[in-house]
PDB file of N, CA and C in Angstrom:
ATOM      1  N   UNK A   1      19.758  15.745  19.322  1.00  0.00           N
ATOM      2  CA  UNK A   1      20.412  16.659  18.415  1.00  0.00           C
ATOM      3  C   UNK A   1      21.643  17.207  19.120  1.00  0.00           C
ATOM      4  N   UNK A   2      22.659  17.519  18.515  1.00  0.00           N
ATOM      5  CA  UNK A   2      23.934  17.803  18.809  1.00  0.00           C
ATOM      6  C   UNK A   2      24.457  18.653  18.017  1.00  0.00           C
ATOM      7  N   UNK A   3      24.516  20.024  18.949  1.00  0.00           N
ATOM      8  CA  UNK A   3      24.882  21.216  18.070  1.00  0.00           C
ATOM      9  C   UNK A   3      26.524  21.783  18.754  1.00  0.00           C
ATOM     10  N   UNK A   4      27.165  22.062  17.357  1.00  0.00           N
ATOM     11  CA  UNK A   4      28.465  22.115  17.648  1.00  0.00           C
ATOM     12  C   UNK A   4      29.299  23.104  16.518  1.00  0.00           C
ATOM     13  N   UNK A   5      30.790  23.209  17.011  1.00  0.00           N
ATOM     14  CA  UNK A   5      31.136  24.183  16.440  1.00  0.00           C
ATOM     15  C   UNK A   5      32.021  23.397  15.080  1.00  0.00           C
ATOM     16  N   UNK A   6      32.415  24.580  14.347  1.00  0.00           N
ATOM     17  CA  UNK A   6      32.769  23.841  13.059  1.00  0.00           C
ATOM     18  C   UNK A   6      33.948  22.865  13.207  1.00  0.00           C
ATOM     19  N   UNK A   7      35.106  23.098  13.844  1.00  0.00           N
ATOM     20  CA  UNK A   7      36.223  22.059  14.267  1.00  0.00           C
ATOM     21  C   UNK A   7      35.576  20.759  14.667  1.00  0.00           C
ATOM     22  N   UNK A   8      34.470  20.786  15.293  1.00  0.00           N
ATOM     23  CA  UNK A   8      34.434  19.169  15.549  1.00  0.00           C
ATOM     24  C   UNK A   8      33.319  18.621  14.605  1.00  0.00           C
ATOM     25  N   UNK A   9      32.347  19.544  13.975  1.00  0.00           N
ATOM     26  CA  UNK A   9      32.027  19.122  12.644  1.00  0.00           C
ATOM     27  C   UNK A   9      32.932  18.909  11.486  1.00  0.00           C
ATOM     28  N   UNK A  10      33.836  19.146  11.636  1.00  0.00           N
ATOM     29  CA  UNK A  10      34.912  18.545  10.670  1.00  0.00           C
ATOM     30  C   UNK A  10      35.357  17.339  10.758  1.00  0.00           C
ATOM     31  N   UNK A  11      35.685  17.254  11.953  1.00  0.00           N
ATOM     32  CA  UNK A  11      36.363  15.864  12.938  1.00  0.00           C
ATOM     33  C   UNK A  11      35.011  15.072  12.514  1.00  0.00           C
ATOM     34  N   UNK A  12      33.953  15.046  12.503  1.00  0.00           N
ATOM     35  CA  UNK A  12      32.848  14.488  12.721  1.00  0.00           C
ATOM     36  C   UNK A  12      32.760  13.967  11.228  1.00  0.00           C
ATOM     37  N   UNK A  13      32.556  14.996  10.196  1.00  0.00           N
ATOM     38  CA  UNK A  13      32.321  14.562   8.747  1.00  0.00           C
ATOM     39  C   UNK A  13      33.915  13.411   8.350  1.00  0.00           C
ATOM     40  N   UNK A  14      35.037  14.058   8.915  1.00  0.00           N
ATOM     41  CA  UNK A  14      36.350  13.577   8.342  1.00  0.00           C
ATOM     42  C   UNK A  14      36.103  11.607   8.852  1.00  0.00           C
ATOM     43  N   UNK A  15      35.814  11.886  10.277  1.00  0.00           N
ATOM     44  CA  UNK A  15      35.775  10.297  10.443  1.00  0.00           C
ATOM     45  C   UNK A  15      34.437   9.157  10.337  1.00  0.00           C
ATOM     46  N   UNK A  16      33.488   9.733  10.250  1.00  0.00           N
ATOM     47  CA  UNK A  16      32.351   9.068   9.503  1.00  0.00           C
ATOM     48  C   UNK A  16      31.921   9.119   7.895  1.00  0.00           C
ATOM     49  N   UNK A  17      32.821   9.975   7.522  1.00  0.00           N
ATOM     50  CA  UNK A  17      32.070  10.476   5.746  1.00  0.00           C
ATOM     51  C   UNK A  17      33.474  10.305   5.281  1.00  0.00           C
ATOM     52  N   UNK A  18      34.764  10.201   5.878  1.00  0.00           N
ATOM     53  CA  UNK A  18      36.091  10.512   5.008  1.00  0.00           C
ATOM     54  C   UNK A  18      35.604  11.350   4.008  1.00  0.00           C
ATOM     55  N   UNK A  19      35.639  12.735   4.823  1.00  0.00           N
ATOM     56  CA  UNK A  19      35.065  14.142   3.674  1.00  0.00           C
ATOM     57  C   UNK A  19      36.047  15.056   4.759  1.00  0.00           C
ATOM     58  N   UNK A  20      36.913  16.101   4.279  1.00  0.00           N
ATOM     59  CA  UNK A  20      37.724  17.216   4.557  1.00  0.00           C
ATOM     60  C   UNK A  20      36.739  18.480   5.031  1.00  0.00           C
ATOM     61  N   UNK A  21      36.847  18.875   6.450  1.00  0.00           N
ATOM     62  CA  UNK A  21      36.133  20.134   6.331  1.00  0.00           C
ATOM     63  C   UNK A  21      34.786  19.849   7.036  1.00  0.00           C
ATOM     64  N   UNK A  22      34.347  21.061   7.765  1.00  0.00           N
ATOM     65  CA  UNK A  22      32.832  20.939   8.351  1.00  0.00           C
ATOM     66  C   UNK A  22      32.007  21.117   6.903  1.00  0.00           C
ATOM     67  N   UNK A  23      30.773  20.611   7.692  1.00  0.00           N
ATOM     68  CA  UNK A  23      29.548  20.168   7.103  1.00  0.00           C
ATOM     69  C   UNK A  23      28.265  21.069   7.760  1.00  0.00           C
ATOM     70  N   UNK A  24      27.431  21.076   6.910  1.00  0.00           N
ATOM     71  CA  UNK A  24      26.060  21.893   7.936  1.00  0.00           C
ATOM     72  C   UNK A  24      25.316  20.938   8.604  1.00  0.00           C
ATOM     73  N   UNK A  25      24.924  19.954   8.377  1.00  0.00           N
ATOM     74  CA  UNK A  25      24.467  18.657   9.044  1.00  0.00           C
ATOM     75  C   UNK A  25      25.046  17.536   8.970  1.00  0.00           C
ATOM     76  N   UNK A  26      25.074  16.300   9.769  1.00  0.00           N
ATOM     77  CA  UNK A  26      25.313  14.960   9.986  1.00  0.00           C
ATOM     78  C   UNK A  26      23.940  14.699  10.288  1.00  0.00           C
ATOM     79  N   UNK A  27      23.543  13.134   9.764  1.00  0.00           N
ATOM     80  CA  UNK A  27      22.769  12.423  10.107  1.00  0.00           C
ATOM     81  C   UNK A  27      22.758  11.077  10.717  1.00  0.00           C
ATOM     82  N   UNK A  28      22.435  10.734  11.819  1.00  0.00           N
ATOM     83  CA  UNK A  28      23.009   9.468  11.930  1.00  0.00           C
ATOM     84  C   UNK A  28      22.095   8.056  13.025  1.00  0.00           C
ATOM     85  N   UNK A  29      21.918   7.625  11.999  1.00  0.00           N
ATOM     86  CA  UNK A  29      20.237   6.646  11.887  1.00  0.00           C
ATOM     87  C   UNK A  29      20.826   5.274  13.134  1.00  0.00           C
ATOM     88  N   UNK A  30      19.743   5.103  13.692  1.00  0.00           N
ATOM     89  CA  UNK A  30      19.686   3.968  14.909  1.00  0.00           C
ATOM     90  C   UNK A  30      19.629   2.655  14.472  1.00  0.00           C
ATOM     91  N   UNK A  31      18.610   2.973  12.947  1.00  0.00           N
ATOM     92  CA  UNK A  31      17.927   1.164  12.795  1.00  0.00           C
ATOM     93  C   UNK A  31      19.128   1.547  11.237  1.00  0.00           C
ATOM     94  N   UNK A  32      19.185   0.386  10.855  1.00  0.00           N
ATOM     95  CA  UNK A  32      19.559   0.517   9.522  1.00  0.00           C
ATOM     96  C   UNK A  32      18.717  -0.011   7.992  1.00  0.00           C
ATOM     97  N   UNK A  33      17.557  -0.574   8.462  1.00  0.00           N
ATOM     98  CA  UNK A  33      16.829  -0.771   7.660  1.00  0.00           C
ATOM     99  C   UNK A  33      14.770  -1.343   8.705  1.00  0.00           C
ATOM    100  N   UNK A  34      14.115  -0.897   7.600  1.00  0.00           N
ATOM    101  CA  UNK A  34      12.393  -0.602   8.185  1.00  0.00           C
ATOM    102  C   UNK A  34      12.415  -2.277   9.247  1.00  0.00           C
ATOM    103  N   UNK A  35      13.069  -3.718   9.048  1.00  0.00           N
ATOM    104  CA  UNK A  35      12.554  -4.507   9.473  1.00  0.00           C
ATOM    105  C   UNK A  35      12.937  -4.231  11.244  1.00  0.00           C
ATOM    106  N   UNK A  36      13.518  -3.038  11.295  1.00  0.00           N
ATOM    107  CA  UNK A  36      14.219  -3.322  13.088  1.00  0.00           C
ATOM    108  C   UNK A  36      12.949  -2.471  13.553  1.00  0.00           C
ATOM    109  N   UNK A  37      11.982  -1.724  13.289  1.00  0.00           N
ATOM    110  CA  UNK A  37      10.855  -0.963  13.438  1.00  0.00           C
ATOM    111  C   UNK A  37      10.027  -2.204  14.520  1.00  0.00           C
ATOM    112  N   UNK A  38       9.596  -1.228  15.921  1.00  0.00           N
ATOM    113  CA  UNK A  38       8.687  -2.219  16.344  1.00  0.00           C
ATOM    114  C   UNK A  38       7.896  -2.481  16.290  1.00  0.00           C
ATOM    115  N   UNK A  39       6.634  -3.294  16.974  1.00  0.00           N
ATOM    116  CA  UNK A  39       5.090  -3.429  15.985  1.00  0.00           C
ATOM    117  C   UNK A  39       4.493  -2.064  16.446  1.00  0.00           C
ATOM    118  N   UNK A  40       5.183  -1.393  17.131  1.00  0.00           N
ATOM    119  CA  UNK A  40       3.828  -0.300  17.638  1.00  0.00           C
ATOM    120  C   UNK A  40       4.432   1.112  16.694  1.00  0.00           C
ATOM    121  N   UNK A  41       5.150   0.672  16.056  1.00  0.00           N
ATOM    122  CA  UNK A  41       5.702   2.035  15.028  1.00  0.00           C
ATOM    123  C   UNK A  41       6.381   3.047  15.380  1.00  0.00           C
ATOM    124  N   UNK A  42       6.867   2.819  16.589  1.00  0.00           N
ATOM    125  CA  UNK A  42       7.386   3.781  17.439  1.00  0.00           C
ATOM    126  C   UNK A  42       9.387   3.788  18.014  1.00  0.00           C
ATOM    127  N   UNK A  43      10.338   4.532  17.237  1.00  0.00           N
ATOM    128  CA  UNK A  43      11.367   4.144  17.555  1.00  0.00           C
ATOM    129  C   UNK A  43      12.223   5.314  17.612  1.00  0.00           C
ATOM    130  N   UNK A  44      13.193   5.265  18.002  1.00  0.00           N
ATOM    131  CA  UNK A  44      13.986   6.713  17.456  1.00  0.00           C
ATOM    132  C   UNK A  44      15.078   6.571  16.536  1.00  0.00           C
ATOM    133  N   UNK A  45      14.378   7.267  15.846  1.00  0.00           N
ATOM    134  CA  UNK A  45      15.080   7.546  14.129  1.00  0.00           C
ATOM    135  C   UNK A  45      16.199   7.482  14.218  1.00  0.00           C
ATOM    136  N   UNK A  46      16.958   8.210  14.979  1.00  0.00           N
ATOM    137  CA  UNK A  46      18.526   8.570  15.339  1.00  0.00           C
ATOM    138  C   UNK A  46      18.896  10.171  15.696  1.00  0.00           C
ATOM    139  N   UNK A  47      20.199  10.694  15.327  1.00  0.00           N
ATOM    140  CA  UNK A  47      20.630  11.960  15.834  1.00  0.00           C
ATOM    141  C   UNK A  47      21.050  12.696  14.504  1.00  0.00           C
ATOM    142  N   UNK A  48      20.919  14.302  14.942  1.00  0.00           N
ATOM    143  CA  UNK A  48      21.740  15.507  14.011  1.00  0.00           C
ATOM    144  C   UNK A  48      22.820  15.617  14.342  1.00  0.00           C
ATOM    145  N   UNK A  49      23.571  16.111  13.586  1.00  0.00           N
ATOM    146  CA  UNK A  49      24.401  17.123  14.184  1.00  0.00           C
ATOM    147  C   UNK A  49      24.901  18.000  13.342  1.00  0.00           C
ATOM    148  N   UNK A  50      24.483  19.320  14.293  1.00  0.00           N
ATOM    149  CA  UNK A  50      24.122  20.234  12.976  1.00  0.00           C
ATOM    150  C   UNK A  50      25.686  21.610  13.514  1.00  0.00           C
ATOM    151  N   UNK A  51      26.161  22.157  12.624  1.00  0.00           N
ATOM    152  CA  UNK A  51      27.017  23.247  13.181  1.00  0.00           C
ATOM    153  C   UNK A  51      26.389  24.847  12.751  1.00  0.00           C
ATOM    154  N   UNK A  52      26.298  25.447  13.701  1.00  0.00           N
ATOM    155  CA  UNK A  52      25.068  26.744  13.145  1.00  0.00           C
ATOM    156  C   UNK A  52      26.166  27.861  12.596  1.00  0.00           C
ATOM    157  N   UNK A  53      27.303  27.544  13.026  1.00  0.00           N
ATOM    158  CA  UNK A  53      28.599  28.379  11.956  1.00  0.00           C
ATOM    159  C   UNK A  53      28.553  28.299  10.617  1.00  0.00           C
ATOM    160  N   UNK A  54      28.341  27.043  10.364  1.00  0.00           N
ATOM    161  CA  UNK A  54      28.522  26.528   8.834  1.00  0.00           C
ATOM    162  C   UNK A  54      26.937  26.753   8.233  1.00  0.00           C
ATOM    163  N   UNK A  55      25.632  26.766   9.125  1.00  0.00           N
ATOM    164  CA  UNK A  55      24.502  27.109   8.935  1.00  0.00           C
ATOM    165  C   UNK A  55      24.007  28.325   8.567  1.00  0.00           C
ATOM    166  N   UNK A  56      25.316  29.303   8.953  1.00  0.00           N
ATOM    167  CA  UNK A  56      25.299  30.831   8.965  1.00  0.00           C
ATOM    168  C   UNK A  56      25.904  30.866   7.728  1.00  0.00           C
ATOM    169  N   UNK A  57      27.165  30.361   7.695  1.00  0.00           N
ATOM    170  CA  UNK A  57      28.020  30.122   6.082  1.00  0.00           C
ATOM    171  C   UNK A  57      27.066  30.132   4.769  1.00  0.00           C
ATOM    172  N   UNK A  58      26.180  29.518   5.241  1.00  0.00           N
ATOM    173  CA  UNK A  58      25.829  28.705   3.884  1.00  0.00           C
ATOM    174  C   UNK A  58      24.066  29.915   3.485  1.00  0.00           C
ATOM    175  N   UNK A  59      23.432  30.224   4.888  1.00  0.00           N
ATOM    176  CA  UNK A  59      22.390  31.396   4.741  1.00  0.00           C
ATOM    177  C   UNK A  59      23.212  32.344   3.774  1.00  0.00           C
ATOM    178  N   UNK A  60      24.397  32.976   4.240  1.00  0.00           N
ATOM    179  CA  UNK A  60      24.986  34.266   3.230  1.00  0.00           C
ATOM    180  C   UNK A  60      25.335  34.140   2.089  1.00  0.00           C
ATOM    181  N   UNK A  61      26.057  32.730   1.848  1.00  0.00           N
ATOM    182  CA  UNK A  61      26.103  32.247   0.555  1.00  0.00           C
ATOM    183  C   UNK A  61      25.148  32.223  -0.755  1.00  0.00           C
ATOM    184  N   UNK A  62      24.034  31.875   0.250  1.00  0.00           N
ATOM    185  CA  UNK A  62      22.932  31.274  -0.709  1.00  0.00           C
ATOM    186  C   UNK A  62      21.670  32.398  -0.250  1.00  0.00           C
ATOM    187  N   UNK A  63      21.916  33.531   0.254  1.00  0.00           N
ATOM    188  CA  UNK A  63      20.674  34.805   0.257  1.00  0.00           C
ATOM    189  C   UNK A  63      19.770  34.429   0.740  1.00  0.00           C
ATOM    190  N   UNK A  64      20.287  33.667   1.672  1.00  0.00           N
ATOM    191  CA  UNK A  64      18.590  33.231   2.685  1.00  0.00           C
ATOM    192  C   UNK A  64      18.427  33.506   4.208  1.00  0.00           C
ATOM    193  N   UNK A  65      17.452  33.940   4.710  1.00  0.00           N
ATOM    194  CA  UNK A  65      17.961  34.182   6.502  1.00  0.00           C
ATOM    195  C   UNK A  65      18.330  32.599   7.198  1.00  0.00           C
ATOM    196  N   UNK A  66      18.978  33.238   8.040  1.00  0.00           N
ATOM    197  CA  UNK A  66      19.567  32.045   9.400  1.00  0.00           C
ATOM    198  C   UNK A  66      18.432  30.998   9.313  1.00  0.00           C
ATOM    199  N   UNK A  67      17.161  31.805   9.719  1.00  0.00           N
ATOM    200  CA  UNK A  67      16.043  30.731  10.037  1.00  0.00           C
ATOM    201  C   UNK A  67      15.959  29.907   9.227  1.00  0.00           C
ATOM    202  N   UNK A  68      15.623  30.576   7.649  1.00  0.00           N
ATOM    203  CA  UNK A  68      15.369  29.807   6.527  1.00  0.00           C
ATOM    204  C   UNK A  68      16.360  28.296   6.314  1.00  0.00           C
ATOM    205  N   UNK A  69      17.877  28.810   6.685  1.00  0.00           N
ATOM    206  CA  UNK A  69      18.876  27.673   5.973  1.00  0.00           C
ATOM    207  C   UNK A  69      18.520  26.683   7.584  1.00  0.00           C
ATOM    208  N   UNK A  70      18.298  26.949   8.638  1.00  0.00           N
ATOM    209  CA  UNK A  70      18.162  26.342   9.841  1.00  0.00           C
ATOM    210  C   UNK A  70      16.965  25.037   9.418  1.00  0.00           C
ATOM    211  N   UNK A  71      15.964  25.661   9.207  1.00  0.00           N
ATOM    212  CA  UNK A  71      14.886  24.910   9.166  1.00  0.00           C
ATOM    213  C   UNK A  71      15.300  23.927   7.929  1.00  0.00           C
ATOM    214  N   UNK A  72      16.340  24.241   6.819  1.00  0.00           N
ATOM    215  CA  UNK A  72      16.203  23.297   5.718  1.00  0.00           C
ATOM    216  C   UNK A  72      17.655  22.414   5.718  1.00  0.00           C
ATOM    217  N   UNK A  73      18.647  22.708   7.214  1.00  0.00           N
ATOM    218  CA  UNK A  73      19.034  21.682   6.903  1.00  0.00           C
ATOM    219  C   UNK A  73      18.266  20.451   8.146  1.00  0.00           C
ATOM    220  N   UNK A  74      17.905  21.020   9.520  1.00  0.00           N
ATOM    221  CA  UNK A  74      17.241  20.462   9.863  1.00  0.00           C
ATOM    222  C   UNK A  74      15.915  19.163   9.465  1.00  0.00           C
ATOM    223  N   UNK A  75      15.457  19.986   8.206  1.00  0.00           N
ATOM    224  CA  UNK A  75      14.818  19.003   7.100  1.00  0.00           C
ATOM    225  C   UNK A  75      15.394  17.588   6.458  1.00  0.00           C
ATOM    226  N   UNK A  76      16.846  18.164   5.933  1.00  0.00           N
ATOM    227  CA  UNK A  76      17.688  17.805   5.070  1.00  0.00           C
ATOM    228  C   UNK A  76      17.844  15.948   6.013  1.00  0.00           C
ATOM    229  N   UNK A  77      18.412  16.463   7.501  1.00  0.00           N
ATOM    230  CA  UNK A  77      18.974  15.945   8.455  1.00  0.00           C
ATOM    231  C   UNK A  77      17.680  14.476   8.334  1.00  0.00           C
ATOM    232  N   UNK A  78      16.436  15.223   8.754  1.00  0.00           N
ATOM    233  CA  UNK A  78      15.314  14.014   9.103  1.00  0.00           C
ATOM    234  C   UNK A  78      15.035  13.442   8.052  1.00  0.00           C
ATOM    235  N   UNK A  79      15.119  13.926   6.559  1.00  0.00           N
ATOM    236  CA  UNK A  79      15.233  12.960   5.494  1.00  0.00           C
ATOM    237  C   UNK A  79      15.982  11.949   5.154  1.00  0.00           C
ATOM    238  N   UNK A  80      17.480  12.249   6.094  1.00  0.00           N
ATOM    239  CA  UNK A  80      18.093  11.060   5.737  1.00  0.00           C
ATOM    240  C   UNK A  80      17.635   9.833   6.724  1.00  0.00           C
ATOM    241  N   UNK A  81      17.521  10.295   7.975  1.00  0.00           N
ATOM    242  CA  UNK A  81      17.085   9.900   9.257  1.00  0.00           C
ATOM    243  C   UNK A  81      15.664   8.461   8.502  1.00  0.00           C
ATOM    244  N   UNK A  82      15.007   9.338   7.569  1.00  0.00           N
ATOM    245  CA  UNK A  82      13.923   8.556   7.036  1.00  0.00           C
ATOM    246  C   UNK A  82      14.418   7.455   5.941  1.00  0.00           C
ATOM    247  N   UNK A  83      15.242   7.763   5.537  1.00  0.00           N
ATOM    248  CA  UNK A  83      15.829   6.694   4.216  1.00  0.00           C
ATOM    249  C   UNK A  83      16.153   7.146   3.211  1.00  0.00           C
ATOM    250  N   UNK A  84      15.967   8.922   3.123  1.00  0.00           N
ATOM    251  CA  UNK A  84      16.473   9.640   1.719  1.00  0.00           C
ATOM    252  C   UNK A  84      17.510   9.371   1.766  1.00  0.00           C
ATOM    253  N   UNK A  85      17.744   9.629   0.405  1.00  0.00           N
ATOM    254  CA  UNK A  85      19.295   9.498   0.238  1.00  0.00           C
ATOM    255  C   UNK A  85      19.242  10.820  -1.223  1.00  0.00           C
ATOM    256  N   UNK A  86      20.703  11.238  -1.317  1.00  0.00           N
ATOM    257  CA  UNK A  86      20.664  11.671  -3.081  1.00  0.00           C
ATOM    258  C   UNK A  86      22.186  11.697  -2.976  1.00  0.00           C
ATOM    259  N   UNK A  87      22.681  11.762  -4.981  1.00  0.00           N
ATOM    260  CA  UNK A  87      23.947  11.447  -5.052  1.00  0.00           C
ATOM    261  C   UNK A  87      24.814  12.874  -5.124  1.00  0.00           C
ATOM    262  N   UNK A  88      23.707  14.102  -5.569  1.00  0.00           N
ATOM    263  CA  UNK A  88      24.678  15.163  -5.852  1.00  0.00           C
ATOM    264  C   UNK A  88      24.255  16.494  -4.511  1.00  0.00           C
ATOM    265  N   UNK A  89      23.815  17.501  -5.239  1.00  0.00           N
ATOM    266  CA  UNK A  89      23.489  18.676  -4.406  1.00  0.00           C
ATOM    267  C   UNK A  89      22.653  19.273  -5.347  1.00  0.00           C
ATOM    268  N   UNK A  90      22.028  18.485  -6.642  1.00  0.00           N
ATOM    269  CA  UNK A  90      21.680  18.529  -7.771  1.00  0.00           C
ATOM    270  C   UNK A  90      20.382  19.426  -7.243  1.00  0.00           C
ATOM    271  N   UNK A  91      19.359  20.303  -7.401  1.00  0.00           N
ATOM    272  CA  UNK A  91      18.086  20.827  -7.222  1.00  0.00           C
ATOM    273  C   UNK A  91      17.071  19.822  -7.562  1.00  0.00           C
ATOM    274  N   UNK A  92      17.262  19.085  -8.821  1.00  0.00           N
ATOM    275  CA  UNK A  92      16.359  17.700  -9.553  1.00  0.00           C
ATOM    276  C   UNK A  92      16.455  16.556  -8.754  1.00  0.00           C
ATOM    277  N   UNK A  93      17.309  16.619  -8.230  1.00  0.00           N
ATOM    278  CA  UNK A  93      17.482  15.329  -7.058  1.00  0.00           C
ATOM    279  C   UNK A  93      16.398  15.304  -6.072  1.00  0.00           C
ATOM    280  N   UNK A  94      15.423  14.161  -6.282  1.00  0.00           N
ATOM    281  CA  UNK A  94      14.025  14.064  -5.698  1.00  0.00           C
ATOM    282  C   UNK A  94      14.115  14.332  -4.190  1.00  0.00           C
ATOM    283  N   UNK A  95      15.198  13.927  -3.224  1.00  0.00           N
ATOM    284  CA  UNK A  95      15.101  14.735  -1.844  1.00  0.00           C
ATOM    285  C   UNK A  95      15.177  15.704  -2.165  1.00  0.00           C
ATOM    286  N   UNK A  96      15.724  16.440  -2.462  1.00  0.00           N
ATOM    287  CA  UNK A  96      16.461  17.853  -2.377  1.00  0.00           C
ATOM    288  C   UNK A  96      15.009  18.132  -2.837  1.00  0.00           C
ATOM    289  N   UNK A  97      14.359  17.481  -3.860  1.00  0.00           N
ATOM    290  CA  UNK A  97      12.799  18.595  -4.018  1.00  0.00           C
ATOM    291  C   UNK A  97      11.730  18.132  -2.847  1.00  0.00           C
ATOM    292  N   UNK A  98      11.699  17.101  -2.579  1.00  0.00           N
ATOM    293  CA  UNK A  98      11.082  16.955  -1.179  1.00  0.00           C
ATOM    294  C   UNK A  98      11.024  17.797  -0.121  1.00  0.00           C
ATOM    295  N   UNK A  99      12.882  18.024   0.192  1.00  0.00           N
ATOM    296  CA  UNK A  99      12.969  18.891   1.270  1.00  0.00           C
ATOM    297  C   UNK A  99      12.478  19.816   1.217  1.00  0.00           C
ATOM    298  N   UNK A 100      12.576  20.904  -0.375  1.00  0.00           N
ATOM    299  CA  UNK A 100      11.792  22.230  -0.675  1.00  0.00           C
ATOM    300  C   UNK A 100      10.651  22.452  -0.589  1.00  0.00           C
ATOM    301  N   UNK A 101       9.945  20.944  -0.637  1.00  0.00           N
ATOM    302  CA  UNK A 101       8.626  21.322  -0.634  1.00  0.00           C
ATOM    303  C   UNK A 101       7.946  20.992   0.754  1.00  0.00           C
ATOM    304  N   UNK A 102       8.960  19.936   1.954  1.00  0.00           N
ATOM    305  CA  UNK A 102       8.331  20.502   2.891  1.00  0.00           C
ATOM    306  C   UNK A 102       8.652  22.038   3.922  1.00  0.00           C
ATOM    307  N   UNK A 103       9.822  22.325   3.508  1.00  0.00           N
ATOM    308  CA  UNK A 103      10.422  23.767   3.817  1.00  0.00           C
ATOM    309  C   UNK A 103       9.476  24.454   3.802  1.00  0.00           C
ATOM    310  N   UNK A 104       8.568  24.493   2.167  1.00  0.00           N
ATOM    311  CA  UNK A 104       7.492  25.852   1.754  1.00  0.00           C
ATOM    312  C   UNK A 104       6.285  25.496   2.738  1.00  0.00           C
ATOM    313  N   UNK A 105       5.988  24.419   3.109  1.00  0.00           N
ATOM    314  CA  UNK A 105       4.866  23.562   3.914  1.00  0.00           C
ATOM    315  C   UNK A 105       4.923  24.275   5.281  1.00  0.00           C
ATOM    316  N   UNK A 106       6.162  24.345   5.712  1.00  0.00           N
ATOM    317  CA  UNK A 106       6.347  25.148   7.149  1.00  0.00           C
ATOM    318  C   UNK A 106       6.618  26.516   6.942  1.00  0.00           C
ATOM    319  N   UNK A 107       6.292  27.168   6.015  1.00  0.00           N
ATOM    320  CA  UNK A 107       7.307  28.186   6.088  1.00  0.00           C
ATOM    321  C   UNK A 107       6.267  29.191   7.146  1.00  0.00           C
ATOM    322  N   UNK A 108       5.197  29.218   7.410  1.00  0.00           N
ATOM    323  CA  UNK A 108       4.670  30.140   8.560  1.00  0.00           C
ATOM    324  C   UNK A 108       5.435  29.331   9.570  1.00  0.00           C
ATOM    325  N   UNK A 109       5.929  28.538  10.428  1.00  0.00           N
ATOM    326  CA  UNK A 109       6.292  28.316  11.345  1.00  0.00           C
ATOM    327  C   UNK A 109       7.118  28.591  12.012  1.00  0.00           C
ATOM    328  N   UNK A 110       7.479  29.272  13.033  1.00  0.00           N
ATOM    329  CA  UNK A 110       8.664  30.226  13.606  1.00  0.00           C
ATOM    330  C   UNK A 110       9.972  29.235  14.533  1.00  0.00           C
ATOM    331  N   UNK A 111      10.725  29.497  14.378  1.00  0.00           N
ATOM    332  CA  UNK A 111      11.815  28.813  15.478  1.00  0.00           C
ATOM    333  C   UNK A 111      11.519  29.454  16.377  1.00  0.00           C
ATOM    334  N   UNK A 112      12.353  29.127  17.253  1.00  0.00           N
ATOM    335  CA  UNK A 112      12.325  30.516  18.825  1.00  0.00           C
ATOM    336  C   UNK A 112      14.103  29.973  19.417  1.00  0.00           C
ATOM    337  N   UNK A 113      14.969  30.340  18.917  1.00  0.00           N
ATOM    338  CA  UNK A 113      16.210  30.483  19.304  1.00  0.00           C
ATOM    339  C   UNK A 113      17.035  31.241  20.066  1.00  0.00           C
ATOM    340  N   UNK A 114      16.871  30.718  21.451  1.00  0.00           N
ATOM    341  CA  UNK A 114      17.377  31.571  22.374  1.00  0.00           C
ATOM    342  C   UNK A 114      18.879  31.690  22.668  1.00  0.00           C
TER     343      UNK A 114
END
């Protein structure tokens, strides 16, 4: 995971996403499809990269604490990592309800952010 400030999450979204502007997460997958998986099931998914500026942005925006938007883009991040995908930011968009529902799944679970 690779945590960074919003200027190079910009740089980051602008030259992998040709998208203007930081982002709250990047996702960015090792295998590109299930057949590169080895027989023992064991591989690494790939990397985040998450900017906790834009993580903070988006908690005040949307009336939720730090932790809360932390843990759900962190979510957001390993869903793509897994093969989600969605086209909008839509709420009906089956990740986006996935993610919510494993968000509510953890929600006793504490960060510890030092």
């Amino acid at each position: 995971m690779v945590i960074c400030d919003q200027t190079t999450m910009a740089e980051y979204n602008q030259r992998f996403r040709q998208k203007v502007g930081p982002t709250d997460v990047l996702s960015f997958p090792q295998i590109m499809d299930s057949s590169e998986i080895p027989a023992n099931g064991w591989f690494l998914a790939g990397d985040l990269v998450i900017s906790p500026q834009q993580v903070r942005e988006n908690a005040q925006e949307f009336a939720v604490s730090f932790d809360e938007e932390l843990r759900r883009v962190c979510i957001h991040g390993m869903l793509h990592l897994s093969g989600y995908d969605h086209e909008t930011n839509d709420a009906q968009e089956p990740m986006l309800i996935e993610q919510e529902r494993i968000l509510r799944a953890l929600e006793q679970e504490r960060l510890h952010i030092v």
